[in-house]
PDB file of N, CA and C in Angstrom:
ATOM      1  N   UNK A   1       0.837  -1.175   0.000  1.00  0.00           N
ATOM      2  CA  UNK A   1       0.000   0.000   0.000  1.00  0.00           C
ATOM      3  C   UNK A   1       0.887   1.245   0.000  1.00  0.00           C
ATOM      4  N   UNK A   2       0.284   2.262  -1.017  1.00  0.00           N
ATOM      5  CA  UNK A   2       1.307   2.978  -0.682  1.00  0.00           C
ATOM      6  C   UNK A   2       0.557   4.474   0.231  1.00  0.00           C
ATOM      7  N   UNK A   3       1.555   5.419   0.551  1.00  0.00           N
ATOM      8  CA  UNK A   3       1.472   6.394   1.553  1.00  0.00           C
ATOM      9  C   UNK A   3       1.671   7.876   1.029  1.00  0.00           C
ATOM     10  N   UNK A   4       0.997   8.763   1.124  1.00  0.00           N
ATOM     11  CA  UNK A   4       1.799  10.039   0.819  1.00  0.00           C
ATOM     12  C   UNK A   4       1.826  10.734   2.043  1.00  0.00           C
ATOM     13  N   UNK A   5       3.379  11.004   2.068  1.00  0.00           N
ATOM     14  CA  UNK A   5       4.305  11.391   3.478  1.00  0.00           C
ATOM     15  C   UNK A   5       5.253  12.344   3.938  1.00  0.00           C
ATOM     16  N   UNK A   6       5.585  12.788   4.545  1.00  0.00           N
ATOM     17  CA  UNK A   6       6.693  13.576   4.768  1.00  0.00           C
ATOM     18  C   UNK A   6       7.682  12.785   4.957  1.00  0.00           C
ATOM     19  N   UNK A   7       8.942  13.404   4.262  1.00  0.00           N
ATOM     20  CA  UNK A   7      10.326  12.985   4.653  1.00  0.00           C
ATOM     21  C   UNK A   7      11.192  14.004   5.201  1.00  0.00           C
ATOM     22  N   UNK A   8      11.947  14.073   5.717  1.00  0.00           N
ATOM     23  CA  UNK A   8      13.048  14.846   6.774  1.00  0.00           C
ATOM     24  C   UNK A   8      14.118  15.024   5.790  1.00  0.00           C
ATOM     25  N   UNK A   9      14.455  16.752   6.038  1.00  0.00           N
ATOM     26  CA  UNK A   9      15.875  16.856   5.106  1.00  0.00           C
ATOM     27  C   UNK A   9      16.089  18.014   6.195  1.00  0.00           C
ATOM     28  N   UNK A  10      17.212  18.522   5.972  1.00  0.00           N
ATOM     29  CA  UNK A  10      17.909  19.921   6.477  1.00  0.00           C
ATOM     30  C   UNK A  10      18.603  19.513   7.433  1.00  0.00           C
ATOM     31  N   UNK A  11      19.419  20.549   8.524  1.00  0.00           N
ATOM     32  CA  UNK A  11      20.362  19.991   9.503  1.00  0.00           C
ATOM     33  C   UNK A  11      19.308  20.129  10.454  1.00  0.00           C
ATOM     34  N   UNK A  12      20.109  19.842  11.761  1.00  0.00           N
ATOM     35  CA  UNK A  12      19.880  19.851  13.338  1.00  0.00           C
ATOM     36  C   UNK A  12      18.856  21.366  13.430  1.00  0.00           C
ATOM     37  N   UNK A  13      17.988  21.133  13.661  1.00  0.00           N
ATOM     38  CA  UNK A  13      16.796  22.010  14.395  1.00  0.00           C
ATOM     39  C   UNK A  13      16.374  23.268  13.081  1.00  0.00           C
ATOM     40  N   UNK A  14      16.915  22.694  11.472  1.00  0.00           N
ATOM     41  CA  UNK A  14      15.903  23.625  10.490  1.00  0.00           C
ATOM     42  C   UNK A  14      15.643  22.489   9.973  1.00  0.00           C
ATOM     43  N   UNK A  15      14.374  21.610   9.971  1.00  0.00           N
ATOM     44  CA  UNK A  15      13.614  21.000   9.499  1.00  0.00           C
ATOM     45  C   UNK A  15      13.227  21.707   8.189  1.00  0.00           C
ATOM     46  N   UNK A  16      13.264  20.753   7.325  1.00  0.00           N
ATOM     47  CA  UNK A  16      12.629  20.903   5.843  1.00  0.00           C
ATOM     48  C   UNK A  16      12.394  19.927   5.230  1.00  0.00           C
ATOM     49  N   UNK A  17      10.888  19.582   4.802  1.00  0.00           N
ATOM     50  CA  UNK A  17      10.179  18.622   4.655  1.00  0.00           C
ATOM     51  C   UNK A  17       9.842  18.260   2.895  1.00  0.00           C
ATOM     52  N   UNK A  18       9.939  16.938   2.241  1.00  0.00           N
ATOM     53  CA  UNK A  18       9.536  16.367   1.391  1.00  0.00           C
ATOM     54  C   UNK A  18       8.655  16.092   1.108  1.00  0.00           C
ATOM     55  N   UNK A  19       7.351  16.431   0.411  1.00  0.00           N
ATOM     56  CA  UNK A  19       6.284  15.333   0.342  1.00  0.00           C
ATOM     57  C   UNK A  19       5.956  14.580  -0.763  1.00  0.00           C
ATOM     58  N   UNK A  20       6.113  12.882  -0.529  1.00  0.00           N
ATOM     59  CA  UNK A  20       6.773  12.020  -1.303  1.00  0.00           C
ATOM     60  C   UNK A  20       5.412  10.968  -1.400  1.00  0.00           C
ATOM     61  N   UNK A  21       5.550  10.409  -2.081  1.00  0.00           N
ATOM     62  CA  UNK A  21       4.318   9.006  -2.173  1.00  0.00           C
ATOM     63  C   UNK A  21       5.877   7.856  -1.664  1.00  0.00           C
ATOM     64  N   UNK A  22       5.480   7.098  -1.300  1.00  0.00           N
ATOM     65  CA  UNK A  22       6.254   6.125  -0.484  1.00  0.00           C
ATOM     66  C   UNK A  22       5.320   4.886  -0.629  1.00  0.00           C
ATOM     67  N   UNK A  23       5.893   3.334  -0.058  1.00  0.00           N
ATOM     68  CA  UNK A  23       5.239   2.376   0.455  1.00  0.00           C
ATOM     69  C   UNK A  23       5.171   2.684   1.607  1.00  0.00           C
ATOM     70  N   UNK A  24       4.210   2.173   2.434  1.00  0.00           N
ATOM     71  CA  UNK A  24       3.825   2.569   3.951  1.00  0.00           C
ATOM     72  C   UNK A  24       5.136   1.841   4.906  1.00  0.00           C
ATOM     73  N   UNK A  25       5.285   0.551   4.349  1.00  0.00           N
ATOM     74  CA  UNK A  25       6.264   0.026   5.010  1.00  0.00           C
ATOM     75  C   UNK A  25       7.752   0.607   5.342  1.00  0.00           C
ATOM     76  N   UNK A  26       7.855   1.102   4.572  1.00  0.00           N
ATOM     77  CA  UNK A  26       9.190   1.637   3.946  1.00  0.00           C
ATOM     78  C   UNK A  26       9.811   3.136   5.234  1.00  0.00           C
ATOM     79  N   UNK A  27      11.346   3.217   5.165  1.00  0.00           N
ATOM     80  CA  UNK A  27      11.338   4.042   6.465  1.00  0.00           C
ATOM     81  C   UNK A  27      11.010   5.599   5.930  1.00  0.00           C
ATOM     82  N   UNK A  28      10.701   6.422   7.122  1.00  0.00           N
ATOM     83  CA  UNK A  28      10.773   7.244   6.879  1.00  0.00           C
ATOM     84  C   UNK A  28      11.430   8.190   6.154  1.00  0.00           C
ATOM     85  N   UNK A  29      12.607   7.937   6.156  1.00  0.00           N
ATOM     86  CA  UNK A  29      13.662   8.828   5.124  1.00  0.00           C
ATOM     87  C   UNK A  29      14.081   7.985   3.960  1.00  0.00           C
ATOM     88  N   UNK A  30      13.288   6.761   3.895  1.00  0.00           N
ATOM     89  CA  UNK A  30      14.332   5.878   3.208  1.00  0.00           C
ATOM     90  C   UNK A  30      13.431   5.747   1.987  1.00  0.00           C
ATOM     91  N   UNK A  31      13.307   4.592   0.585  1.00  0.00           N
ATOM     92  CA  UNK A  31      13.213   4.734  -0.408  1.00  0.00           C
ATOM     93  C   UNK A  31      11.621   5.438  -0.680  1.00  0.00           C
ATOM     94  N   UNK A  32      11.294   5.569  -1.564  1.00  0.00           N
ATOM     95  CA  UNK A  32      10.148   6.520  -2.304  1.00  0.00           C
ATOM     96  C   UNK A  32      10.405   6.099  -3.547  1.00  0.00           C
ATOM     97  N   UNK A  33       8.655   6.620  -4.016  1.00  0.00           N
ATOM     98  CA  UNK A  33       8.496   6.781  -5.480  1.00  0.00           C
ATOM     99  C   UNK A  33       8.551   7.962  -6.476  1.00  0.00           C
ATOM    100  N   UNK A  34       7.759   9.267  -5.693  1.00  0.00           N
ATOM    101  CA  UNK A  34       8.061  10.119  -6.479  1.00  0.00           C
ATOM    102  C   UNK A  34       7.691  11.361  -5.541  1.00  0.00           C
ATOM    103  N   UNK A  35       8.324  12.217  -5.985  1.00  0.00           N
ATOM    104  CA  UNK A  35       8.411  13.768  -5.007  1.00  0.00           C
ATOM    105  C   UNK A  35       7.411  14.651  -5.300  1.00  0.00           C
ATOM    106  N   UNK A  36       6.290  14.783  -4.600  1.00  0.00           N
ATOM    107  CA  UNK A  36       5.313  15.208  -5.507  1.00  0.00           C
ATOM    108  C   UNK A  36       5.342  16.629  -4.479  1.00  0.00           C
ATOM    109  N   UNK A  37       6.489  17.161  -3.520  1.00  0.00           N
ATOM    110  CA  UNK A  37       6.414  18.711  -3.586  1.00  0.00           C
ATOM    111  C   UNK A  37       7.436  19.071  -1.877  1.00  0.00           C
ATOM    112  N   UNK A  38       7.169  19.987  -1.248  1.00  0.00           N
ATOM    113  CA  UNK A  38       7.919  20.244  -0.251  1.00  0.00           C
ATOM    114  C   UNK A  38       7.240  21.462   0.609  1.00  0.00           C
ATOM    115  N   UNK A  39       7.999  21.183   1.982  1.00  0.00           N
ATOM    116  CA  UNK A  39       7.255  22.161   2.997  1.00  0.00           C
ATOM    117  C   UNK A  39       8.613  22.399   3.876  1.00  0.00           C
ATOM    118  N   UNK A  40       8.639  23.939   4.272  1.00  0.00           N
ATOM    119  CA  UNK A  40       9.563  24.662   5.042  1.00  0.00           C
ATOM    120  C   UNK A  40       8.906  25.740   6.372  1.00  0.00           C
ATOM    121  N   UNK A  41       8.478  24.671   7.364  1.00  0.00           N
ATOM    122  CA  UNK A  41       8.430  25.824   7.860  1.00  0.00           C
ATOM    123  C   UNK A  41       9.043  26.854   9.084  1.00  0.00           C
ATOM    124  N   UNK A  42      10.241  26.635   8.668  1.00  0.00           N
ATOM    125  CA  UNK A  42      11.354  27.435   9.236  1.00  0.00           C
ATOM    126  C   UNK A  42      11.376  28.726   8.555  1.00  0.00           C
ATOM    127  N   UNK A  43      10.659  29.208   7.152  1.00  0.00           N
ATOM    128  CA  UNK A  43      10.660  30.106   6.814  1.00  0.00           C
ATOM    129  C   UNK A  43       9.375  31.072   6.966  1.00  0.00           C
ATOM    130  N   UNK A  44      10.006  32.356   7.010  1.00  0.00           N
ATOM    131  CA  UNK A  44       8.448  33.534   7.448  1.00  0.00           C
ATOM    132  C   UNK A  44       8.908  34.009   5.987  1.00  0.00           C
ATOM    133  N   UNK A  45       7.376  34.183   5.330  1.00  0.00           N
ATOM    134  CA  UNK A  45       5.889  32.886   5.343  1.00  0.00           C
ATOM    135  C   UNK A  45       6.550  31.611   5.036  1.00  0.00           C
ATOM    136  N   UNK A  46       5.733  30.827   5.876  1.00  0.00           N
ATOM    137  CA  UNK A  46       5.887  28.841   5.485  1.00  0.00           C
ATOM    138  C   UNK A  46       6.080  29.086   4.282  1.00  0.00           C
ATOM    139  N   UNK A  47       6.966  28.158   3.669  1.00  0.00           N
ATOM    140  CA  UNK A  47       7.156  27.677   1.947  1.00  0.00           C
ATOM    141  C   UNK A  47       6.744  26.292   1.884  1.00  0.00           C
ATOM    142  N   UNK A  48       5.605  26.519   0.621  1.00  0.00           N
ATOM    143  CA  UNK A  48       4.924  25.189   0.752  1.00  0.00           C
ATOM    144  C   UNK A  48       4.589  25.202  -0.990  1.00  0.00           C
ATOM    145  N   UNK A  49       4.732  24.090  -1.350  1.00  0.00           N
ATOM    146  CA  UNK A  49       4.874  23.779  -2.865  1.00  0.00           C
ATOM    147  C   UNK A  49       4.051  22.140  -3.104  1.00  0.00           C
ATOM    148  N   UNK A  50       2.806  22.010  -3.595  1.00  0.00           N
ATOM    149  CA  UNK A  50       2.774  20.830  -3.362  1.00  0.00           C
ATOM    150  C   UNK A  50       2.021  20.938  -4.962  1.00  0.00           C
ATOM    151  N   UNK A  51       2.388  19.369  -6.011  1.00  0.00           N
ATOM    152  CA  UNK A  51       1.817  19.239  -7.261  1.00  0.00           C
ATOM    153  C   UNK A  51       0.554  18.612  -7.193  1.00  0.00           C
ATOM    154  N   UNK A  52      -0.386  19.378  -6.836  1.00  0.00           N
ATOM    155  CA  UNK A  52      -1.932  18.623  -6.305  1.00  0.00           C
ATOM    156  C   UNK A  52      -2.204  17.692  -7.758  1.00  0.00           C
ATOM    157  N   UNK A  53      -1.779  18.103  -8.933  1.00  0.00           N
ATOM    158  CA  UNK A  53      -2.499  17.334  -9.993  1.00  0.00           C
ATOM    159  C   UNK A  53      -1.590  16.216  -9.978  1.00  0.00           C
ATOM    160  N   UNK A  54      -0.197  15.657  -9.323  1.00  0.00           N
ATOM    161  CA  UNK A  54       0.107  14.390  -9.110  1.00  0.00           C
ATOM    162  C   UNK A  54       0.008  13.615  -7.610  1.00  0.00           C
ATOM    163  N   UNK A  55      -0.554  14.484  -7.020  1.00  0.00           N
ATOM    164  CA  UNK A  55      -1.168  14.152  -5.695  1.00  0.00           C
ATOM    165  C   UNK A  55      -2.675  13.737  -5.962  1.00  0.00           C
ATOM    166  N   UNK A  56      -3.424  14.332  -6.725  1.00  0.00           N
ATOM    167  CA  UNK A  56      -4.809  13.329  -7.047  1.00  0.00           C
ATOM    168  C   UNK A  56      -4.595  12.108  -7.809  1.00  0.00           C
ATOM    169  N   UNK A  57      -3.727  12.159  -8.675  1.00  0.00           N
ATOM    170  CA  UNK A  57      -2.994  10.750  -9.882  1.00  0.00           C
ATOM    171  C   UNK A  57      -3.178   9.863  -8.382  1.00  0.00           C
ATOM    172  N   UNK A  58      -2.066   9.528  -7.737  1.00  0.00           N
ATOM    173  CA  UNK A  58      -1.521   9.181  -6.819  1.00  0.00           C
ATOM    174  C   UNK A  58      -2.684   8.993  -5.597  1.00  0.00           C
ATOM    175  N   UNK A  59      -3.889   9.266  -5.436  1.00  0.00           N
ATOM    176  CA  UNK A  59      -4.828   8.995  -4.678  1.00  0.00           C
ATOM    177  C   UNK A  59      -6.163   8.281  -5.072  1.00  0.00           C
ATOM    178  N   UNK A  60      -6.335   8.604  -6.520  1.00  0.00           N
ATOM    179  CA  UNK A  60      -6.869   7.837  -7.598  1.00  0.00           C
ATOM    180  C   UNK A  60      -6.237   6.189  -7.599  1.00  0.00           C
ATOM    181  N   UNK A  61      -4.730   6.268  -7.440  1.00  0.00           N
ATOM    182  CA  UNK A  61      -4.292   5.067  -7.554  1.00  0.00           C
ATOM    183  C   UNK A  61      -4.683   4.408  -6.638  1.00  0.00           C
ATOM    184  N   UNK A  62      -4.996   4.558  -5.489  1.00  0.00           N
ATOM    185  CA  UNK A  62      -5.369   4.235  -3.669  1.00  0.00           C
ATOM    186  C   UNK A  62      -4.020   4.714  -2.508  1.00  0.00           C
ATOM    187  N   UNK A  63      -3.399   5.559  -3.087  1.00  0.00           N
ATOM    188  CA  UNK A  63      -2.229   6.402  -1.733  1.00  0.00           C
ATOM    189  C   UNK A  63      -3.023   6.947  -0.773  1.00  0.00           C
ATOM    190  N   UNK A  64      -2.415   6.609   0.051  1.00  0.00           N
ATOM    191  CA  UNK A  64      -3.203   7.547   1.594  1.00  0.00           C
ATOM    192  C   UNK A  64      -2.152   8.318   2.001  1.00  0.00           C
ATOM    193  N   UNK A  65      -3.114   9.835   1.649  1.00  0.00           N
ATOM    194  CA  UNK A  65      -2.622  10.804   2.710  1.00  0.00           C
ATOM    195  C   UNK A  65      -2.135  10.796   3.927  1.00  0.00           C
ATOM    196  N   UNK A  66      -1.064  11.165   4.408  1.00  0.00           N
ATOM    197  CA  UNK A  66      -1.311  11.009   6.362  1.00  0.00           C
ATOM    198  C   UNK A  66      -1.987  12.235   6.893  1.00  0.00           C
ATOM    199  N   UNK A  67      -2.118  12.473   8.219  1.00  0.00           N
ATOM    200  CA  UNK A  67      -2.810  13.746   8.630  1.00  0.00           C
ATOM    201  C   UNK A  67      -1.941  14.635   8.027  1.00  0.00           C
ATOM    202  N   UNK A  68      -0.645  14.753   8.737  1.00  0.00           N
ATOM    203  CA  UNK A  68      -0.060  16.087   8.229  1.00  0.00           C
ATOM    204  C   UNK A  68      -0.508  16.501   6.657  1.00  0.00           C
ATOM    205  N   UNK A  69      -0.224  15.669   5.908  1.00  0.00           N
ATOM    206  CA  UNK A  69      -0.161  16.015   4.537  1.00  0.00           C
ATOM    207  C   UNK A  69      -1.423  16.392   4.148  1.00  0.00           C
ATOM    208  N   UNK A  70      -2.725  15.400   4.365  1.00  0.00           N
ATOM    209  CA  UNK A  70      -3.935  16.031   4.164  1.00  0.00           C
ATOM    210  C   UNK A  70      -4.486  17.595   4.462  1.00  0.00           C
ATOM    211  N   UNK A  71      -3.247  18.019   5.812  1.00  0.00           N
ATOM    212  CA  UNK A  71      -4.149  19.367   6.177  1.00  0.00           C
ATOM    213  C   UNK A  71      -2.969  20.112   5.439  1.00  0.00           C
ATOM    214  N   UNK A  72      -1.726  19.892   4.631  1.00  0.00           N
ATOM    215  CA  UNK A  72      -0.976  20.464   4.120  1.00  0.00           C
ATOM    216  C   UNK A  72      -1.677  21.002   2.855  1.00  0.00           C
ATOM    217  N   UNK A  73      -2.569  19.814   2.058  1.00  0.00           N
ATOM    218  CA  UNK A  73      -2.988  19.732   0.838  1.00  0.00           C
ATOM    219  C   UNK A  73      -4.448  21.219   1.147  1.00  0.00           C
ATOM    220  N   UNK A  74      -5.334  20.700   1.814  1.00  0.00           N
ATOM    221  CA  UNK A  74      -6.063  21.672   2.458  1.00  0.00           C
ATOM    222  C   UNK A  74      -5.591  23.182   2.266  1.00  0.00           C
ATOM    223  N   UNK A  75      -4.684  23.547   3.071  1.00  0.00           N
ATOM    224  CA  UNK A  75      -3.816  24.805   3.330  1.00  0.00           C
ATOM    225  C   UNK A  75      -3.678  25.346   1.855  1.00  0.00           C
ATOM    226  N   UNK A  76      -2.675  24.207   0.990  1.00  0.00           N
ATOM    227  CA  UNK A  76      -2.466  24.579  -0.290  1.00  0.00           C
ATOM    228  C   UNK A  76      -3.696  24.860  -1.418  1.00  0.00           C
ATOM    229  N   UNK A  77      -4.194  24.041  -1.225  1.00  0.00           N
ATOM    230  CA  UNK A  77      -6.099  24.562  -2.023  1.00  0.00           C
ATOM    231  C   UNK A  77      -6.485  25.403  -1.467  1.00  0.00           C
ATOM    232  N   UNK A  78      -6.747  26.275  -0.584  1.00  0.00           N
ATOM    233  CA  UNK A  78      -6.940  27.333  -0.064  1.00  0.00           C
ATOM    234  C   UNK A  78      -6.688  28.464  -0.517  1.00  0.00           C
ATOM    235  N   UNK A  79      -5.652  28.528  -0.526  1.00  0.00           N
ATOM    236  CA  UNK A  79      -4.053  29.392  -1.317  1.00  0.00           C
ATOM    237  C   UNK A  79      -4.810  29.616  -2.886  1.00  0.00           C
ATOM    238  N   UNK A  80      -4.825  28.315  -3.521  1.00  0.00           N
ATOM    239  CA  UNK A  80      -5.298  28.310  -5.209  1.00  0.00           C
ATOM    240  C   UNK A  80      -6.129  29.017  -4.963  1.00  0.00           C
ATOM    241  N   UNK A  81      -7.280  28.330  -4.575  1.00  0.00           N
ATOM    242  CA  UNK A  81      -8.430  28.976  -4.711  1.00  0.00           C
ATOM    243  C   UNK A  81      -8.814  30.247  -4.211  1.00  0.00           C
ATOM    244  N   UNK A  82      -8.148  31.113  -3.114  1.00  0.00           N
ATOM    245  CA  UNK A  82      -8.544  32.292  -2.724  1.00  0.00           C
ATOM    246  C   UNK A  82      -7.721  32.993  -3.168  1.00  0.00           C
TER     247      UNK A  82
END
């Protein structure tokens, strides 16, 4: 099954985040399928980039969102649309 997830990049205490479709099993930082965008929020304003039209592909297929990412996706449609 697969997952769409955050992955961990940056050094010691500036977190900067991946958001990746993954297998669920699979570790957190470790292999993936495809990078479908990224989140920073160490920066004023948050930097948030996410490819919703390969994030629906990818949910169509049966990927599950996790919370974070669902209210990431949220946030980002928001943004479009207003």
């Amino acid at each position: 099954m697969l997952a769409i997830r955050l992955t961990r990049q940056g050094a010691k205490k500036k977190p900067f985040y991946r958001v990746v479709v993954a297998e669920k099993r699979a570790k957190r930082d470790g292999r993936f399928v495809e990078i479908v965008g990224f989140y920073n929020p160490c920066r004023e304003p948050i930097e948030l980039k996410l490819d919703l039209e390969r994030i629906g592909y990818w949910i169509k297929c049966g990927a599950q969102p996790t919370e974070t990412v669902r209210n990431l996706i949220r946030k980002s449609e928001q943004v479009v649309a207003g």
